[in-house]
N, C-alpha and C. Protein backbone atom coordinates (compact mmCIF):
# COMPACT_ATOMS: atom_id res chain seq x y z
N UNK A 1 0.83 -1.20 0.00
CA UNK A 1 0.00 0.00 0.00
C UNK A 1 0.87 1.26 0.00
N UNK A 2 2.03 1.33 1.22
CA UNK A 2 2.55 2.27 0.71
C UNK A 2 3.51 2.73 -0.43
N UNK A 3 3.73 1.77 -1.27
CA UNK A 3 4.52 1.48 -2.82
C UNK A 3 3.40 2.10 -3.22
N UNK A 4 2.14 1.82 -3.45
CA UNK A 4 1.17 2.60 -4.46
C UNK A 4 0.95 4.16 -4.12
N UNK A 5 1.07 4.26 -2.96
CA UNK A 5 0.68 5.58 -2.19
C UNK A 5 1.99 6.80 -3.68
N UNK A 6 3.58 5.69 -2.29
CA UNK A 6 4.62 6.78 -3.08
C UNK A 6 4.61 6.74 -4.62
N UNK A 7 4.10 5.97 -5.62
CA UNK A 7 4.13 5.59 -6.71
C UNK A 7 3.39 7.07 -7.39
N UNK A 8 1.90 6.97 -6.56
CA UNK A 8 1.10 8.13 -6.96
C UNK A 8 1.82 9.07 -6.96
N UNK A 9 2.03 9.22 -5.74
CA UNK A 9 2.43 10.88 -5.59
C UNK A 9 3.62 11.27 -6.53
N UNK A 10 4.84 9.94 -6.72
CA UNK A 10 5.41 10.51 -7.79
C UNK A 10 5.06 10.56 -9.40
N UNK A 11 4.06 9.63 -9.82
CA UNK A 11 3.39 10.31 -11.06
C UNK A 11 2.76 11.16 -10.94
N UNK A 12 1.87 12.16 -10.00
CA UNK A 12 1.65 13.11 -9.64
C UNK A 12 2.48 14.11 -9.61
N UNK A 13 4.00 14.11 -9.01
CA UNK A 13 4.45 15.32 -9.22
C UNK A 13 5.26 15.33 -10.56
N UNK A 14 5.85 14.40 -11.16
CA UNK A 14 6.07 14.20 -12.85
C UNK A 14 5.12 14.83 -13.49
N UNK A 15 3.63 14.72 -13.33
CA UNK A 15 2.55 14.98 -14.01
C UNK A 15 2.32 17.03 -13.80
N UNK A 16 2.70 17.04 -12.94
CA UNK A 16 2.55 18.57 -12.64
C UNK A 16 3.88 19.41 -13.37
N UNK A 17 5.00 18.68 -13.12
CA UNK A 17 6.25 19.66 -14.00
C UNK A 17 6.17 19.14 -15.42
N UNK A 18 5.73 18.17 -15.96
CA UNK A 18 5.83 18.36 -17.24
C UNK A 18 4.51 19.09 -18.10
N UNK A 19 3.50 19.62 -17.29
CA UNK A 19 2.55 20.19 -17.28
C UNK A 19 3.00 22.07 -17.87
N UNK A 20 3.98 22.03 -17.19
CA UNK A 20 4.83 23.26 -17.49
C UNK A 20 5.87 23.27 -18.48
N UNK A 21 5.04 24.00 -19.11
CA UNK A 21 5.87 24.04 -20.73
C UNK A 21 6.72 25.62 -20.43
N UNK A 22 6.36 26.15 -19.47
CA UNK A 22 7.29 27.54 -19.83
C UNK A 22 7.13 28.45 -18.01
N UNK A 23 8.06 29.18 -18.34
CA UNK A 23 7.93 30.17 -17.23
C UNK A 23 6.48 30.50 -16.12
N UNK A 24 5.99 31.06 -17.17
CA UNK A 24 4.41 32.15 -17.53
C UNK A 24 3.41 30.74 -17.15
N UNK A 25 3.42 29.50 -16.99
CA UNK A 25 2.71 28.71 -17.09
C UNK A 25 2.20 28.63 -15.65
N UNK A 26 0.84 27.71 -15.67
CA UNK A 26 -0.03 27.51 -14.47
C UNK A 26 0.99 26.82 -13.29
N UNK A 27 0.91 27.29 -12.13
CA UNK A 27 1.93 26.65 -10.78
C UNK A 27 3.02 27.51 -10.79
N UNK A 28 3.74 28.18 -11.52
CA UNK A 28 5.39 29.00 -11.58
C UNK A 28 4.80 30.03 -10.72
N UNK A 29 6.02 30.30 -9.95
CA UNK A 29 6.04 31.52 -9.03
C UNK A 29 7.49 32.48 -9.77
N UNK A 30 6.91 33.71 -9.36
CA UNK A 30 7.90 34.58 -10.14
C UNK A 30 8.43 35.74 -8.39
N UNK A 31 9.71 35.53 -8.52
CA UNK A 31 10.44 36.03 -7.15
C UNK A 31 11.28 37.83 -8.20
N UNK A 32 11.05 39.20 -7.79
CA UNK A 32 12.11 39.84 -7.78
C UNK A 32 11.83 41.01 -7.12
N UNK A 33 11.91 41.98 -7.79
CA UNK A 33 11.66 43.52 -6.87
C UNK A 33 13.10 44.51 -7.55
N UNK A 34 13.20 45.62 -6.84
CA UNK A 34 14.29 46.74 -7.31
C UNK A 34 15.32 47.22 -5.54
N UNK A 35 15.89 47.28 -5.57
CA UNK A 35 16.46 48.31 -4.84
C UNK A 35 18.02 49.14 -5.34
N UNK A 36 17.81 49.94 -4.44
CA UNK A 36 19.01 51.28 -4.54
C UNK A 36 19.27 51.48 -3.45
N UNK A 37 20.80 52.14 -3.59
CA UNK A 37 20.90 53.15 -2.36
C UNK A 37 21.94 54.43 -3.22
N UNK A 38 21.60 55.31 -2.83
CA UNK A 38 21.71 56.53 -3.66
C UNK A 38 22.67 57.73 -2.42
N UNK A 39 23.38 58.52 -2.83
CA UNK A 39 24.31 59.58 -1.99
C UNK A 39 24.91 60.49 -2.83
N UNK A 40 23.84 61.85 -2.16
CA UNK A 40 24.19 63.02 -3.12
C UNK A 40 25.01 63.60 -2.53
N UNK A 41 26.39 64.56 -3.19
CA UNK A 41 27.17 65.37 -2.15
C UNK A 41 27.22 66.65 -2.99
N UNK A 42 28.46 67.66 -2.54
CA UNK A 42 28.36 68.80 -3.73
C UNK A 42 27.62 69.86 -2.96
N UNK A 43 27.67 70.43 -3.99
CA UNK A 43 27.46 72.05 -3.69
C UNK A 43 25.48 72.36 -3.95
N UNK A 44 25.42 71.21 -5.26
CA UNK A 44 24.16 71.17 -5.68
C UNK A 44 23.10 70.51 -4.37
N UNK A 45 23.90 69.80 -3.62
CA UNK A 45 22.37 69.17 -2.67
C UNK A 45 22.87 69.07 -0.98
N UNK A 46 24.27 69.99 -0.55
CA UNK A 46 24.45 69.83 0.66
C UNK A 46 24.06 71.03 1.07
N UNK A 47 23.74 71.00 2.43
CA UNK A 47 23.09 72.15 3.30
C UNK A 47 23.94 72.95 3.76
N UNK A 48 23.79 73.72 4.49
CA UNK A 48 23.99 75.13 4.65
C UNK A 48 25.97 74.67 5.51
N UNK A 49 25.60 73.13 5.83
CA UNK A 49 26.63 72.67 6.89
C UNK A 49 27.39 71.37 6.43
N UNK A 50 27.26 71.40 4.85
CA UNK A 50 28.01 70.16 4.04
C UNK A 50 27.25 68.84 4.36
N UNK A 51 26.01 68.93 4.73
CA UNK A 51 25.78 67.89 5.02
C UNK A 51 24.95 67.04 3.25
N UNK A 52 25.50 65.70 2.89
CA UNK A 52 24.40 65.90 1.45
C UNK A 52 23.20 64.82 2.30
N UNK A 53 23.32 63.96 0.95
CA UNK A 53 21.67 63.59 1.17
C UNK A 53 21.78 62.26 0.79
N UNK A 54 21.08 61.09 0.83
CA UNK A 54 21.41 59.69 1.37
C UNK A 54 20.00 59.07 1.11
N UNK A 55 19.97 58.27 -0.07
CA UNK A 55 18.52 57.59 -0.34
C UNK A 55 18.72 56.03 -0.14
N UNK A 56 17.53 55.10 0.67
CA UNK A 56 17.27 54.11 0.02
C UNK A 56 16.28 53.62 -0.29
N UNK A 57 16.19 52.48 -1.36
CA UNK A 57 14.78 51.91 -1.51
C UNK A 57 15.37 50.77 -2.19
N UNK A 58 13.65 50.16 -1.26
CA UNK A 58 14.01 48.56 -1.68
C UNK A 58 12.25 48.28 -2.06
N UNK A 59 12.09 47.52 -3.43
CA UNK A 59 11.17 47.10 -3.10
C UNK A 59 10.92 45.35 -3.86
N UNK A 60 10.60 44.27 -2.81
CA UNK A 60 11.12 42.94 -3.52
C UNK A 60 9.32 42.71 -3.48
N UNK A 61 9.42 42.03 -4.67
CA UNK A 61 7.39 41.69 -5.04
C UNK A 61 7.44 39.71 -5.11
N UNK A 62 6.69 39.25 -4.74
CA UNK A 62 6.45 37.75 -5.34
C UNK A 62 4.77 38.00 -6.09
N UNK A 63 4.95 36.70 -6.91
CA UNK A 63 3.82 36.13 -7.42
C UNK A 63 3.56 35.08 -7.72
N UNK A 64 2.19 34.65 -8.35
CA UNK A 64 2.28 32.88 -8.49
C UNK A 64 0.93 33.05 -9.71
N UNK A 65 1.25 32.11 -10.64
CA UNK A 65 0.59 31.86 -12.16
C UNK A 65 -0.28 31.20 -11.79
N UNK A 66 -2.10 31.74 -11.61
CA UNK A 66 -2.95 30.54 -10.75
C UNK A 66 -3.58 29.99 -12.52
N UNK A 67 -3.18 30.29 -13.23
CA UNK A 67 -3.71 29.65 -14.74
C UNK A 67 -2.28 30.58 -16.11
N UNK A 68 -2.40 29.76 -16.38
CA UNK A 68 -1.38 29.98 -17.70
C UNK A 68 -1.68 31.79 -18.18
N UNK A 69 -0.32 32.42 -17.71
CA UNK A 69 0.19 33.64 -18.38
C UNK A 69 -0.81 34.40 -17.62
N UNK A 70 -1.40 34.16 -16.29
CA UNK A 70 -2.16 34.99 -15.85
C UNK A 70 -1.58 34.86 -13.69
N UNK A 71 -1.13 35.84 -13.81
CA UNK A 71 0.04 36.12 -12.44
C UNK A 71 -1.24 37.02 -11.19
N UNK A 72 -0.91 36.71 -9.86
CA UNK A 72 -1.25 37.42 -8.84
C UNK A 72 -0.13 37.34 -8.15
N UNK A 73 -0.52 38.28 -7.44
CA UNK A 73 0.89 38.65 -6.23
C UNK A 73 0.33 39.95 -5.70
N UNK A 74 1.73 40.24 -4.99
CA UNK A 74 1.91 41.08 -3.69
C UNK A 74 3.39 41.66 -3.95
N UNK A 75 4.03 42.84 -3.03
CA UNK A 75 4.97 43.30 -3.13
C UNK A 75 5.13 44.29 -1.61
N UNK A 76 5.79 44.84 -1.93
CA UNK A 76 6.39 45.90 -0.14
C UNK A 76 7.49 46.55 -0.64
N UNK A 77 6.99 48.24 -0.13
CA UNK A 77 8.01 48.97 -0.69
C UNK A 77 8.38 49.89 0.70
N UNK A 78 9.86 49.98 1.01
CA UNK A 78 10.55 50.91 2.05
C UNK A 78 11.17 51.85 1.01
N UNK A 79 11.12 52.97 1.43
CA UNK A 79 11.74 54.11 1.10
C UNK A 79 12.86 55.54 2.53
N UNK A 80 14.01 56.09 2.21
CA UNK A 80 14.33 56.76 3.48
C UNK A 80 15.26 57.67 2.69
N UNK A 81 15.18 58.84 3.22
CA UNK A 81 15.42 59.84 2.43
C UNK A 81 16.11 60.73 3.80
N UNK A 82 17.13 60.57 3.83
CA UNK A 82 18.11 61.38 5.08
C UNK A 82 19.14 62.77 4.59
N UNK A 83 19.46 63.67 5.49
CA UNK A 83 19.96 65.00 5.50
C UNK A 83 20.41 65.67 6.70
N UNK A 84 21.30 65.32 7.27
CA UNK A 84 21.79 65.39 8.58
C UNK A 84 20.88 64.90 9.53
N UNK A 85 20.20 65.52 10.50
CA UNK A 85 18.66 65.18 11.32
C UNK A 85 17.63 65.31 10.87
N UNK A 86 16.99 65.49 9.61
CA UNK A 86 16.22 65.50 8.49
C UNK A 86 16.15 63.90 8.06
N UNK A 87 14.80 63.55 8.51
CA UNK A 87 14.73 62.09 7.54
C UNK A 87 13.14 61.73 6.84
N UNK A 88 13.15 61.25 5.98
CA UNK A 88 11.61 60.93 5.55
C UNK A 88 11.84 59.31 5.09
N UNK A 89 10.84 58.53 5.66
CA UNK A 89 10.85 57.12 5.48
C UNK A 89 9.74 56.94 4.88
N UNK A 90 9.04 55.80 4.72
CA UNK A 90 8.13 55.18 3.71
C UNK A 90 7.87 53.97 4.40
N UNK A 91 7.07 53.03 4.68
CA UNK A 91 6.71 52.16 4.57
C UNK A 91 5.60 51.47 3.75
N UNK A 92 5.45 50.72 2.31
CA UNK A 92 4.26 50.70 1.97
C UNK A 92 4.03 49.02 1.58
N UNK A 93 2.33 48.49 1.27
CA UNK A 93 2.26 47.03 0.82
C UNK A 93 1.00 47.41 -0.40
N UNK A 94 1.20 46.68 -0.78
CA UNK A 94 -0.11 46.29 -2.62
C UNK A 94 0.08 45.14 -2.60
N UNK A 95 -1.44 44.89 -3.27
CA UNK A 95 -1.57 43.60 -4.65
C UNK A 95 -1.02 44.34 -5.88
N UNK A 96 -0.76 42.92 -6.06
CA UNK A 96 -0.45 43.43 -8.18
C UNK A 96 -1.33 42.21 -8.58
N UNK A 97 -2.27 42.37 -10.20
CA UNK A 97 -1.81 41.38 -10.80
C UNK A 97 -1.14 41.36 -12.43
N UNK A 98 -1.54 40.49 -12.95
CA UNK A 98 -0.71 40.62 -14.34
C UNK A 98 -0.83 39.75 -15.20
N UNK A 99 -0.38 39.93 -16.65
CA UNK A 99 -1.15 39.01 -17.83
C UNK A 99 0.29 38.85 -18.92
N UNK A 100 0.94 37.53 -19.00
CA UNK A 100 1.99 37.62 -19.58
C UNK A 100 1.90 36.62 -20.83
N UNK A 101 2.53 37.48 -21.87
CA UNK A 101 2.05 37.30 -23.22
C UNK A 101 2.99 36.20 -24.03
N UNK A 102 3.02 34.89 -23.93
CA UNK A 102 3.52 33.45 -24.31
C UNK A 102 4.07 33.72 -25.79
N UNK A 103 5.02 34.58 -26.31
CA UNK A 103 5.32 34.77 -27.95
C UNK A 103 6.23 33.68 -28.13
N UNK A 104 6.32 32.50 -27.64
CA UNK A 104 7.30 31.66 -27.76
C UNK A 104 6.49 30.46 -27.57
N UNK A 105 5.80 30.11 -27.95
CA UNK A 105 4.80 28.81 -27.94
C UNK A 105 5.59 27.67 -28.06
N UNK A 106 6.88 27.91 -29.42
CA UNK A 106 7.25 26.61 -30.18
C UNK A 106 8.46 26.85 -30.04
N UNK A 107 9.27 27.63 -28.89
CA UNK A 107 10.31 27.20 -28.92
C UNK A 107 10.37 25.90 -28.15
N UNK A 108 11.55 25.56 -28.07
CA UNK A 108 12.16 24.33 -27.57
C UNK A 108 13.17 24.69 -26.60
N UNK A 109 13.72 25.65 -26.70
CA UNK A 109 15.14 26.08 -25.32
C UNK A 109 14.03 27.63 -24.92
N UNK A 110 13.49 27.97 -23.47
CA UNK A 110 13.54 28.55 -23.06
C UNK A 110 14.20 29.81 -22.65
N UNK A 111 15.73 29.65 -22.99
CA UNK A 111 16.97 30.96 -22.90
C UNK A 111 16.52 31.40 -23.76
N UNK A 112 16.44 32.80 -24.04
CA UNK A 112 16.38 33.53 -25.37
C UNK A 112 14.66 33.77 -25.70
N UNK A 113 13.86 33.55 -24.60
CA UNK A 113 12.62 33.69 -25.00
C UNK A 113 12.24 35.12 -24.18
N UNK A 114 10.78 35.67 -24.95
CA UNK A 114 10.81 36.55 -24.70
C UNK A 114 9.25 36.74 -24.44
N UNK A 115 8.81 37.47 -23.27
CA UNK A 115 7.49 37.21 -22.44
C UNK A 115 7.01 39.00 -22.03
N UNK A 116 6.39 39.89 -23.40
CA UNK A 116 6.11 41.14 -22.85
C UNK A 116 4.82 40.98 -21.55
N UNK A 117 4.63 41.60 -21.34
CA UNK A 117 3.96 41.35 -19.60
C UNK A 117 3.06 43.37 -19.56
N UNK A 118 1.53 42.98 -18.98
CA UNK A 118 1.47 43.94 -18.47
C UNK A 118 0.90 43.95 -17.08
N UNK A 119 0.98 44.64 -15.87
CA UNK A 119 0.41 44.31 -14.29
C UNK A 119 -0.34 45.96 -13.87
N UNK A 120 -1.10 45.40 -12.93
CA UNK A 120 -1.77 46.21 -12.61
C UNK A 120 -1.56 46.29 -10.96
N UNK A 121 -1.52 47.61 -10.60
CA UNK A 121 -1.18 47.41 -9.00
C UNK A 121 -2.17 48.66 -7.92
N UNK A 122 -2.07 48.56 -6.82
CA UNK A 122 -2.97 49.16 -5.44
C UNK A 122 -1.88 49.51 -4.97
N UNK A 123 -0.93 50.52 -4.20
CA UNK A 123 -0.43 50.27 -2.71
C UNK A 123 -1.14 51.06 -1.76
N UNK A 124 -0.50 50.81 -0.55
CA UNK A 124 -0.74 51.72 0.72
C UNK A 124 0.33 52.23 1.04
N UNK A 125 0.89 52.92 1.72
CA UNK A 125 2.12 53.52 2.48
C UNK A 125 1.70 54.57 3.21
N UNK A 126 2.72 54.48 4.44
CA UNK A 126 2.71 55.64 5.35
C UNK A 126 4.18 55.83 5.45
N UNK A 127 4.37 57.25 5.65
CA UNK A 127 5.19 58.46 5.64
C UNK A 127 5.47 59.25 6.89
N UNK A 128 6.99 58.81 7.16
CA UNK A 128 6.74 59.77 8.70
C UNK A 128 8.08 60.62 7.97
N UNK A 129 7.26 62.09 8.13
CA UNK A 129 8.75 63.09 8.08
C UNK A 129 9.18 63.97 9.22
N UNK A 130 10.51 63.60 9.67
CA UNK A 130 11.65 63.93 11.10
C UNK A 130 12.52 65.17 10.70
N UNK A 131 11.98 66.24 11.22
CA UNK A 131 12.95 67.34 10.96
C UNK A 131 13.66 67.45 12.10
N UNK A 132 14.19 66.44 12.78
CA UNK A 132 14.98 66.41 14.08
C UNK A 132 14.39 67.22 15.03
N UNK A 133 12.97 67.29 15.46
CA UNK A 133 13.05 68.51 16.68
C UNK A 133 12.05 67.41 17.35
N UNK A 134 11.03 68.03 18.15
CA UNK A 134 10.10 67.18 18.96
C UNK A 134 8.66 66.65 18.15
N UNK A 135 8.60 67.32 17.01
CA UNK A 135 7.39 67.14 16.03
C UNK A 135 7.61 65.74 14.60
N UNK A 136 6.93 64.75 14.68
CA UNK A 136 7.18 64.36 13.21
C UNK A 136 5.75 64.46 12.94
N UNK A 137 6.09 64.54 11.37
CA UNK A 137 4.53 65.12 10.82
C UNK A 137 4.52 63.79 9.62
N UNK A 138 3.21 63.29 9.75
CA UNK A 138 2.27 62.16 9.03
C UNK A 138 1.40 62.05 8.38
N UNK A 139 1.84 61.00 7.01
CA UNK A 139 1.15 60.97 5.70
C UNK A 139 0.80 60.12 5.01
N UNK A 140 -0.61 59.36 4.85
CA UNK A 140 -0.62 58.21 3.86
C UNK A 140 -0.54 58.59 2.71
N UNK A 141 0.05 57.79 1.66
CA UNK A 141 -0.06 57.40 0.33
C UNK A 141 -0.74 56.11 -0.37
N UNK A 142 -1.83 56.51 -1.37
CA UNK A 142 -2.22 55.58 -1.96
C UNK A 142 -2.13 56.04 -3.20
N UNK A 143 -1.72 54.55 -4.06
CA UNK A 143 -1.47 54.78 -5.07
C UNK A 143 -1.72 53.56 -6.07
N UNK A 144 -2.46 54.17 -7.50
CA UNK A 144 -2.79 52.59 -8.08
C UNK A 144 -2.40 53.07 -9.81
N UNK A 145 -2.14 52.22 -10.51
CA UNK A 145 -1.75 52.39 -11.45
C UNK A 145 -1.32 50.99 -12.56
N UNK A 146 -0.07 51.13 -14.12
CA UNK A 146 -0.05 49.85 -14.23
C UNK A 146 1.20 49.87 -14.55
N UNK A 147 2.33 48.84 -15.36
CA UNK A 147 3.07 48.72 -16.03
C UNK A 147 3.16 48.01 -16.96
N UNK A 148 4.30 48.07 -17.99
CA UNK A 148 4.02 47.39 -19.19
C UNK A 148 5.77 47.05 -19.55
N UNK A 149 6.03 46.00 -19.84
CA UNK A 149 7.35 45.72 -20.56
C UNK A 149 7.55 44.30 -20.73
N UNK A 150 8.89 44.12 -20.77
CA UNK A 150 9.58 42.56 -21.98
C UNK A 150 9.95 41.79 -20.95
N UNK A 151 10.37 40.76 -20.64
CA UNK A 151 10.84 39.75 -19.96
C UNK A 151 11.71 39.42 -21.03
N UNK A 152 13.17 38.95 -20.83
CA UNK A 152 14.14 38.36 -21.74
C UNK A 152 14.63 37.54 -20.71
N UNK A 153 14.56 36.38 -21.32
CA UNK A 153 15.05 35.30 -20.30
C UNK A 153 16.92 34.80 -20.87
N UNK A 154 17.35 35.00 -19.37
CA UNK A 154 18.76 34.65 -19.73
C UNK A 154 19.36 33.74 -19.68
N UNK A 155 18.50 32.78 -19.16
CA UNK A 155 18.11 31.20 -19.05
C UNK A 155 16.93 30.52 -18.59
N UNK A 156 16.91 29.81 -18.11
CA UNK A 156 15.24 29.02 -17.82
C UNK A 156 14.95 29.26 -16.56
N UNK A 157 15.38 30.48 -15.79
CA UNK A 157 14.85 30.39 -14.54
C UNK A 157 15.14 31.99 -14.64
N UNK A 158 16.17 32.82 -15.09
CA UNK A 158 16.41 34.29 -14.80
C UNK A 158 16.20 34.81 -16.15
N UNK A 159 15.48 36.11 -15.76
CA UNK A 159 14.77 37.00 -17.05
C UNK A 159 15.50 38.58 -16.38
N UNK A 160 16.13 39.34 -17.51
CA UNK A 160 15.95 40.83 -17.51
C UNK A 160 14.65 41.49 -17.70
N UNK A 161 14.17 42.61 -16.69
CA UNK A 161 12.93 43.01 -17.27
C UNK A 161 13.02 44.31 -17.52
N UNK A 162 12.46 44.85 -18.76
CA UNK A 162 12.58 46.25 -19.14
C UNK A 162 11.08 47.01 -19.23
N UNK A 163 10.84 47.90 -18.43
CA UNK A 163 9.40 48.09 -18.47
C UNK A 163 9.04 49.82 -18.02
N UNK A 164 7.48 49.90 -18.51
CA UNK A 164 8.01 51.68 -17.86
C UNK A 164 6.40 51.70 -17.08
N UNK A 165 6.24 52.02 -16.36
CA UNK A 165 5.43 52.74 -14.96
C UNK A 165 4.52 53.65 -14.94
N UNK A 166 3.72 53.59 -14.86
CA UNK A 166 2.68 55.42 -14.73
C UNK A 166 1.77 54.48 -13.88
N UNK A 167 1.95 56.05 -12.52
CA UNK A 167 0.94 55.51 -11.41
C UNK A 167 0.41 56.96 -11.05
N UNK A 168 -0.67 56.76 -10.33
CA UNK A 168 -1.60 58.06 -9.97
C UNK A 168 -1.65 57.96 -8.09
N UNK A 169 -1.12 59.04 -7.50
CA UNK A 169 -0.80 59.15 -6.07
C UNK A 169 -1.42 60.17 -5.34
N UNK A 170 -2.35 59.80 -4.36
CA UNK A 170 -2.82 60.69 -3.50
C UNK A 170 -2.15 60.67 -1.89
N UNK A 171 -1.65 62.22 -1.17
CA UNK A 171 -1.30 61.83 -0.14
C UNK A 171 -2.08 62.85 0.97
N UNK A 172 -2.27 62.10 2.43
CA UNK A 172 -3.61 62.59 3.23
C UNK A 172 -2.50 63.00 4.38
N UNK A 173 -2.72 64.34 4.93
CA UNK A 173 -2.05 64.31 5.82
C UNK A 173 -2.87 63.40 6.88
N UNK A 174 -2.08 63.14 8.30
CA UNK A 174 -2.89 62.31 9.28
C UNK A 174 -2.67 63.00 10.34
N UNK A 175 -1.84 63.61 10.59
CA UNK A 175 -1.54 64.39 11.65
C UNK A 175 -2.58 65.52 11.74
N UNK A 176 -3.24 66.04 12.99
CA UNK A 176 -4.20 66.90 13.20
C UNK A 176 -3.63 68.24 12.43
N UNK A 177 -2.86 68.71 12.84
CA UNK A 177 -1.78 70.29 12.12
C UNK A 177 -1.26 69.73 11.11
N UNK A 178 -1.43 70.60 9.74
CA UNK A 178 -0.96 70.15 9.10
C UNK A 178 0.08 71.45 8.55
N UNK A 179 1.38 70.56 8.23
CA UNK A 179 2.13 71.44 8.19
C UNK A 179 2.42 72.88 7.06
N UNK A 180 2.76 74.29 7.70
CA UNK A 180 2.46 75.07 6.58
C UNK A 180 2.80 74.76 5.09
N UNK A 181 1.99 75.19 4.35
CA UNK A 181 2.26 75.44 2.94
C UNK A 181 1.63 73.94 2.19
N UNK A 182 1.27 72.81 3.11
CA UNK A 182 0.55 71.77 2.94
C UNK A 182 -0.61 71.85 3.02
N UNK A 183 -1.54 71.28 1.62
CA UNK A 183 -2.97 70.90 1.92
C UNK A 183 -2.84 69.50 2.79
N UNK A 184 -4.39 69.41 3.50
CA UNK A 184 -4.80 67.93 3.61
C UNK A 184 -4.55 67.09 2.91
N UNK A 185 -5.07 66.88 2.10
CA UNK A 185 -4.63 66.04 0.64
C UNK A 185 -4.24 66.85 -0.89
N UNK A 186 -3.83 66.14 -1.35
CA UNK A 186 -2.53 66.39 -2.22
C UNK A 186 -2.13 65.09 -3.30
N UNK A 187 -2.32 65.61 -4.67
CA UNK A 187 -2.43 64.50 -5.72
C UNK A 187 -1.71 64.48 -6.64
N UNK A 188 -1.04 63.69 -7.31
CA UNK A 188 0.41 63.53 -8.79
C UNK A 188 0.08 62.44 -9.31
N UNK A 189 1.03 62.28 -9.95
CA UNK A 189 1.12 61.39 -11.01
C UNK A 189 2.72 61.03 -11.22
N UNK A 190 2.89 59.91 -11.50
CA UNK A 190 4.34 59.61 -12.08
C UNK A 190 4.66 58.77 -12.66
N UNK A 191 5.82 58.46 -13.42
CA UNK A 191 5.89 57.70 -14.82
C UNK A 191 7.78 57.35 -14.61
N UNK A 192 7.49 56.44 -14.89
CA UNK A 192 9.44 55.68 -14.07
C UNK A 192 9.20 54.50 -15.32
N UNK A 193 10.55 54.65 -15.42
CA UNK A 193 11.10 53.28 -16.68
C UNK A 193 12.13 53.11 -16.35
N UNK A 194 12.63 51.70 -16.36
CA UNK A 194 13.90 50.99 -15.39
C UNK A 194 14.15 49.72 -16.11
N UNK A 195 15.22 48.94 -15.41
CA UNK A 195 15.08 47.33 -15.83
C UNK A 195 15.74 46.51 -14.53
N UNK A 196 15.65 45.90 -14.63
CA UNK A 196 15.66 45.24 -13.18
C UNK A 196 15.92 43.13 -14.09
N UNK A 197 16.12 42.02 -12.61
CA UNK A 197 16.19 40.93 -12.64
C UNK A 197 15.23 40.37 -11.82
N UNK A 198 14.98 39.52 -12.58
CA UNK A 198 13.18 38.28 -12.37
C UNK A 198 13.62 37.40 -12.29
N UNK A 199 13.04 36.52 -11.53
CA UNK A 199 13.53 34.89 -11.21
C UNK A 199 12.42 34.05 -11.37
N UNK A 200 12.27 33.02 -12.03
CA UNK A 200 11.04 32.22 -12.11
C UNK A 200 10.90 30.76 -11.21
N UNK A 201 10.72 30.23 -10.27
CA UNK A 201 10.48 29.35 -9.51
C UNK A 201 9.42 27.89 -10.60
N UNK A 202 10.26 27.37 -11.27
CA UNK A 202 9.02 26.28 -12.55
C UNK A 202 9.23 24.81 -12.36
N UNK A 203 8.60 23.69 -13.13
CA UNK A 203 9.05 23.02 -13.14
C UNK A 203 8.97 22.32 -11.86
C-alpha cells in the first residue's frame, strides 16, 4: 500500500512539471523587486553645513501563475530619504496582478525567449517626516496604477525586465496640524522606466 501511495504521488508530481511548458505557465512563481541606495554630495544638494543627502529603496514583489500567463501577487516597498537630522521614510504594501504574453509557444530552449507582460497594481504607504526637533509630521499614500514591458530570459529560470510605470498618487495628511504650505490632501502622477532581474520558480 505504501509502494502505491509513493508511486502516486510521484506520477503526480512528474505529471505537474511536465505540465509546465514555460515560465508564464499555471503553478510557476515569479520572485524579484528593485532596490538602490543613492548619496548626493556637492554644492548642488548639501546644506547650509556640508551635510548631502542619502537615499534608500528597496522594493522585492512575489507572485504565483494561478492559470497559464495569468500572475497574482503582492509586493512591499521601504523608502528613506536622510539629510543630517532630516529624515523621511516610507513604509508601503499592494496587490499586483498581471497578464503575460507566451510569444514563444514553439520554442524548444527557453533561454532567449521573450514574455512582454502587463500588471496592474494598489499600494498603501505611510510616511513619517523627522525634521529632528520634537514634532514628526504624518502621511498616507495611496497609489494605483499599471506597467508594461519585456521579460528576456537569460536562461530558464532568470529574465531581464525592461518596463516603464505610470501611477496616480494621493497623499492625506494624518496628523491633526498640518504642516504650513501643505494641503490635507494632495495628488500627482508619475511615470518611471527601469530594468531590473526576475527569477522564475518552474518546473
Amino acid at each position: 500500500m505504501k509502494r502505491l501511495i509513493l508511486l502516486v504521488l510521484i506520477l503526480t508530481m512528474a505529471s505537474l512539471a511536465s505540465a509546465q511548458s514555460s515560465p508564464v505557465d499555471k503553478g510557476s512563481m515569479i520572485v524579484g523587486g528593485s532596490a538602490y541606495f543613492m548619496s548626493h554630495s556637492g554644492d548642488l544638494y548639501e546644506d547650509g553645513e556640508g551635510n548631502g543627502i542619502t537615499s534608500i529603496y528597496f522594493q522585492p514583489e512575489i507572485g504565483y501563475f494561478m492559470a497559464p500567463n495569468i500572475m497574482i501577487g503582492g509586493f512591499l516597498l521601504y523608502n528613506s530619504t536622510s539629510q543630517d537630522k532630516y529624515k523621511v521614510s516610507s513604509f508601503g504594501i499592494g496587490p499586483q496582478v498581471g497578464y503575460y504574453f507566451n510569444m514563444d509557444k514553439g520554442r524548444t530552449e527557453i533561454k532567449g525567449s521573450v514574455y512582454p507582460y502587463i500588471k496592474g497594481f494598489l499600494s498603501y504607504a505611510k510616511t513619517t517626516e523627522d525634521e529632528g526637533d520634537d514634532e514628526d509630521y504624518k502621511y498616507s499614500m495611496t497609489s494605483f496604477g499599471a506597467r508594461g514591458g519585456i521579460m528576456y530570459m537569460l536562461s530558464e529560470a532568470v529574465a531581464v525586465d525592461f518596463g516603464l510605470q505610470y501611477s496616480s498618487n494621493t497623499c492625506k495628511q494624518t496628523d491633526p496640524e498640518v504642516p504650513e504650505g501643505m494641503d490635507d490632501s494632495e495628488s500627482g502622477s508619475s511615470l518611471m522606466i527601469g530594468a531590473g532581474i526576475t527569477a522564475f520558480i518552474w518546473k
